[in-house]
Protein backbone atom coordinates (compact mmCIF):
# COMPACT_ATOMS: atom_id res chain seq x y z
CA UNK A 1 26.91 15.52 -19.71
CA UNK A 2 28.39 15.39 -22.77
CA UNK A 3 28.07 12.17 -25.09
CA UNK A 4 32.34 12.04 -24.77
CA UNK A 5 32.04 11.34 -21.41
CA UNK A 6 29.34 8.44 -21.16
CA UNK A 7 31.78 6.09 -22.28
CA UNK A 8 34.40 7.04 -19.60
CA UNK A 9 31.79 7.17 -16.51
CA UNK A 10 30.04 3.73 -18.16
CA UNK A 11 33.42 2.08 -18.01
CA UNK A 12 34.11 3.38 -14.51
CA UNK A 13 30.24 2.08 -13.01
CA UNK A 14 31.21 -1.50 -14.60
CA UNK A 15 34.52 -1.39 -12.85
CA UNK A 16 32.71 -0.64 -9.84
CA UNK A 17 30.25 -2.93 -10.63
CA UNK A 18 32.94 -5.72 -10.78
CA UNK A 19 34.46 -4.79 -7.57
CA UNK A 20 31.40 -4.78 -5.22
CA UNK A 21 30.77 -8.13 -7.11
CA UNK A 22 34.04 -9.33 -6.45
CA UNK A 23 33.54 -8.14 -2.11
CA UNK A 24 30.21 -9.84 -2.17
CA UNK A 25 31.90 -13.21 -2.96
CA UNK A 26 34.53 -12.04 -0.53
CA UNK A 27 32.04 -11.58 1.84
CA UNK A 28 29.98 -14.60 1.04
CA UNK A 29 33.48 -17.06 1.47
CA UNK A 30 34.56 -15.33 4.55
CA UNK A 31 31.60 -15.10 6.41
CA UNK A 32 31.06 -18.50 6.56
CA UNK A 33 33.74 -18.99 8.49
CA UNK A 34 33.27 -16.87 11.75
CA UNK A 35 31.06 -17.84 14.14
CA UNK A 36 27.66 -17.21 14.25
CA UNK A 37 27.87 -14.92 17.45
CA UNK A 38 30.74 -12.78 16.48
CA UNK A 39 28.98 -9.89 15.65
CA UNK A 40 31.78 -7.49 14.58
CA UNK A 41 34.80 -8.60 12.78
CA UNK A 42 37.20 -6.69 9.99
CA UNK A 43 38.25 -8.80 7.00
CA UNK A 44 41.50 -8.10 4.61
CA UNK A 45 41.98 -4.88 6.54
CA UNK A 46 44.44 -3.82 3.47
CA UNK A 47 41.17 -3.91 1.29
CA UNK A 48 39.59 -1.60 4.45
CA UNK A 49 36.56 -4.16 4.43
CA UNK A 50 34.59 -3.81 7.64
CA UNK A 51 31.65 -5.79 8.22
CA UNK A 52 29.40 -5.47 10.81
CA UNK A 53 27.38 -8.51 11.22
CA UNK A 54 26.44 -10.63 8.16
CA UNK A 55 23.21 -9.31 7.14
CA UNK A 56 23.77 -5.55 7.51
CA UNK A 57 27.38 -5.95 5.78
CA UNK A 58 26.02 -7.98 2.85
CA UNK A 59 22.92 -6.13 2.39
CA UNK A 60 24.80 -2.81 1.92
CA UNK A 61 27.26 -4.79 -0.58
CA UNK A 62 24.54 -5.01 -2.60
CA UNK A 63 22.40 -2.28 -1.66
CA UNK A 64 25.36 -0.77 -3.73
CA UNK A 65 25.78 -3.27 -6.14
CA UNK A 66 21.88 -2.70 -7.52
CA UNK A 67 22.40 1.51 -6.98
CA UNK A 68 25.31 1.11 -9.46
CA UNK A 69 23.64 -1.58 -11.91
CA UNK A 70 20.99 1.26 -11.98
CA UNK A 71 23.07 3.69 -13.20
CA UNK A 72 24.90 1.67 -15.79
CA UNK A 73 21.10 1.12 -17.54
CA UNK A 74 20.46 4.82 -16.80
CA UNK A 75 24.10 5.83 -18.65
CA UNK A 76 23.69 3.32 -21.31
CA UNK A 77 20.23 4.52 -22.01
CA UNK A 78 21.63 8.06 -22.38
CA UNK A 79 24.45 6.84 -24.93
CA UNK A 80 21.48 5.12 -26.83
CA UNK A 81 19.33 8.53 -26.65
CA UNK A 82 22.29 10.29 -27.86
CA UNK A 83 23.04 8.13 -30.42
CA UNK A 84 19.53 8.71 -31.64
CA UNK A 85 19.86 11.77 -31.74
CA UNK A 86 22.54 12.09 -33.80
CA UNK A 87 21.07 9.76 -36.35
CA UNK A 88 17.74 12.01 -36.66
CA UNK A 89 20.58 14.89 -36.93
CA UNK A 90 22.31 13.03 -39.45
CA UNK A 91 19.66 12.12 -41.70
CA UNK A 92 18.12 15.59 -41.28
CA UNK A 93 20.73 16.99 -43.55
CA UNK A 94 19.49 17.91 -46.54
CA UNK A 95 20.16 15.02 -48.87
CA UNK A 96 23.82 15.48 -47.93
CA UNK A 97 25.73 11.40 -48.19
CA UNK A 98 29.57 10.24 -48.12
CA UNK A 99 31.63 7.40 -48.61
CA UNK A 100 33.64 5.94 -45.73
CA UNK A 101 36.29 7.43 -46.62
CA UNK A 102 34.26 11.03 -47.44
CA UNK A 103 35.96 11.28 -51.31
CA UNK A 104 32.72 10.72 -52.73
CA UNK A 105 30.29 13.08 -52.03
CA UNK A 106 27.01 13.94 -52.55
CA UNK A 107 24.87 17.26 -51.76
CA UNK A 108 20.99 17.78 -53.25
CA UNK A 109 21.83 14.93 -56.07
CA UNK A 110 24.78 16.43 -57.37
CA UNK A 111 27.62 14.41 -56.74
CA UNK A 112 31.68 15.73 -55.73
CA UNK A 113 34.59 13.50 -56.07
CA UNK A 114 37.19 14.70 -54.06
CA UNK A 115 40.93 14.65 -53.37
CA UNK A 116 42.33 13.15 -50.41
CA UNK A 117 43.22 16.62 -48.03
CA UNK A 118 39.55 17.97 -49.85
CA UNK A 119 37.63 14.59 -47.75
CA UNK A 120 39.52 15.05 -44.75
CA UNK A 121 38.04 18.76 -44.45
CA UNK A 122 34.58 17.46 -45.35
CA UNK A 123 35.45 14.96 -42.88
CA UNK A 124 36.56 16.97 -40.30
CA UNK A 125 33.41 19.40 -40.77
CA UNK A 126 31.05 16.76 -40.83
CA UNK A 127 32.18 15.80 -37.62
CA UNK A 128 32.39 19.39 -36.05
CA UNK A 129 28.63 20.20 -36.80
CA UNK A 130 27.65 16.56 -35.84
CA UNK A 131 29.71 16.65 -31.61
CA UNK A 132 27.24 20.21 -32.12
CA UNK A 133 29.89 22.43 -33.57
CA UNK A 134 28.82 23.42 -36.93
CA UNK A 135 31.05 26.59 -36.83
CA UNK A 136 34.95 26.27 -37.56
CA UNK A 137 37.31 28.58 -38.37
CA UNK A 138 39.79 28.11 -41.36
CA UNK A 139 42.37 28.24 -39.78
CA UNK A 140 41.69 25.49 -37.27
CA UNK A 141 40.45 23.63 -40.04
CA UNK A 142 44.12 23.76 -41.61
CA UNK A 143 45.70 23.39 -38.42
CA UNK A 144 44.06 19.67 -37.67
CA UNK A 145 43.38 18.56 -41.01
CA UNK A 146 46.32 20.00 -43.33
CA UNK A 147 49.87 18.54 -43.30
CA UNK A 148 51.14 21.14 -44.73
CA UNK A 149 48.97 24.17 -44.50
CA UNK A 150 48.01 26.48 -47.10
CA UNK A 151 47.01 30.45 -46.39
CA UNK A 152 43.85 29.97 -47.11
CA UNK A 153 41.50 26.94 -47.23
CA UNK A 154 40.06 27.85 -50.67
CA UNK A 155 43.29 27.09 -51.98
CA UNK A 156 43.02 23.70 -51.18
CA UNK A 157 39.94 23.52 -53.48
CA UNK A 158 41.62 25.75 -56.33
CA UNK A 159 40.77 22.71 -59.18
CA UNK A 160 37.72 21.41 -57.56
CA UNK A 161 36.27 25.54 -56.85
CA UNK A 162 32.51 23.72 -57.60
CA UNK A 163 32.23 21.08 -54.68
CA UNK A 164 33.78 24.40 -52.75
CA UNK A 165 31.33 26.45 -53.00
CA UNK A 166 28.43 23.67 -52.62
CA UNK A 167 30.19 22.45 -50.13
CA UNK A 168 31.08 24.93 -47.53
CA UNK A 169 29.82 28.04 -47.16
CA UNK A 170 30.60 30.98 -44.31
CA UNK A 171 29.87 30.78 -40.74
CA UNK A 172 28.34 33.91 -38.75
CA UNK A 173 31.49 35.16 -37.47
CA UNK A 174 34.58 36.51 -39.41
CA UNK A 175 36.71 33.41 -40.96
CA UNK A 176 34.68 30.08 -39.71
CA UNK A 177 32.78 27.99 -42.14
CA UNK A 178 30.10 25.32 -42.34
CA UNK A 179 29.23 22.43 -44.17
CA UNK A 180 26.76 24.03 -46.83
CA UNK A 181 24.10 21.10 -45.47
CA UNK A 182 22.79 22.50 -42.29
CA UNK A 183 20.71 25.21 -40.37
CA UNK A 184 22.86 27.43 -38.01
């Protein structure tokens, strides 16, 4: 699974979560009430809550509620593994930093100031080769990035040509390129 959809499926246990919290109290007020012989009896029938018999009702109520507590730790566990990973990724990169904002630059000790549209593609690249997709082509690259795209992403770095070509070098196949930082 990928790391894009822990979140969703960690938000979706802790709504369940919630709502097998919220028929245990259900349970827990309601039961009280019937007598101690009934041993069958449906509650809220719009929520389809069935319960038959106190103990067997409530301990599957929570049966679930500790399966799904189990997988929240197991999914947020995952997201932290991930997120390791990505840091050992990230600082694997051969001595390659950024600003927030990605203008300032800095590859091997030589440092890059760049123009607003020149970070966003440093940006955007970064964050390609970092979700595991060091490989873009140009042309995507211009399509997401660029307002107003040029022919050719070179052009973009026409008056900064050196932070080009330390920057970003070719991919393996015919018009993607790479940060100039990692393995392929």
């Amino acid at each position: 699974m990928s790391g894009g959809h822990l979140p969703r499926v960690l938000n979706q246990l802790r709504i369940l979560k919630q709502q097998l919290e919220d028929e245990w109290n259900f349970y827990q007020q309601y039961s009280q009430r019937w007598p101690k012989d009934k041993r069958q009896f449906d509650i809220d029938g719009d929520r389809g809550l069935l319960l038959n018999g106190r103990p067997e009702s409530g301990g599957n109520i929570m049966w679930e509620y500790e399966r799904v507590k189990e997988m929240i730790s197991v999914t947020e566990h995952l997201m932290a593994t991930e997120n390791e990973n990505t840091q050992t990724r990230s600082s694997s990169e051969s001595g390659f930093s950024h600003g927030p904002d990605y203008r300032h630059v800095s590859l091997s000790g030589n440092d890059f100031s760049l123009t607003t549209t020149q970070a966003k593609i440093i940006e955007f690249l970064h964050a390609q080769y970092l979700a595991g997709h060091p490989e873009v082509s140009g042309y995507y690259i211009l399509e997401q990035v660029v307002d107003t795209p040029s022919t050719r992403l070179v052009d973009i770095f026409k008056k900064n040509s050196t932070a080009y070509k330390a920057l970003i070098r070719p991919g393996k196949t015919k018009g993607s390129v790479c940060l100039n930082v990692f393995e392929i």
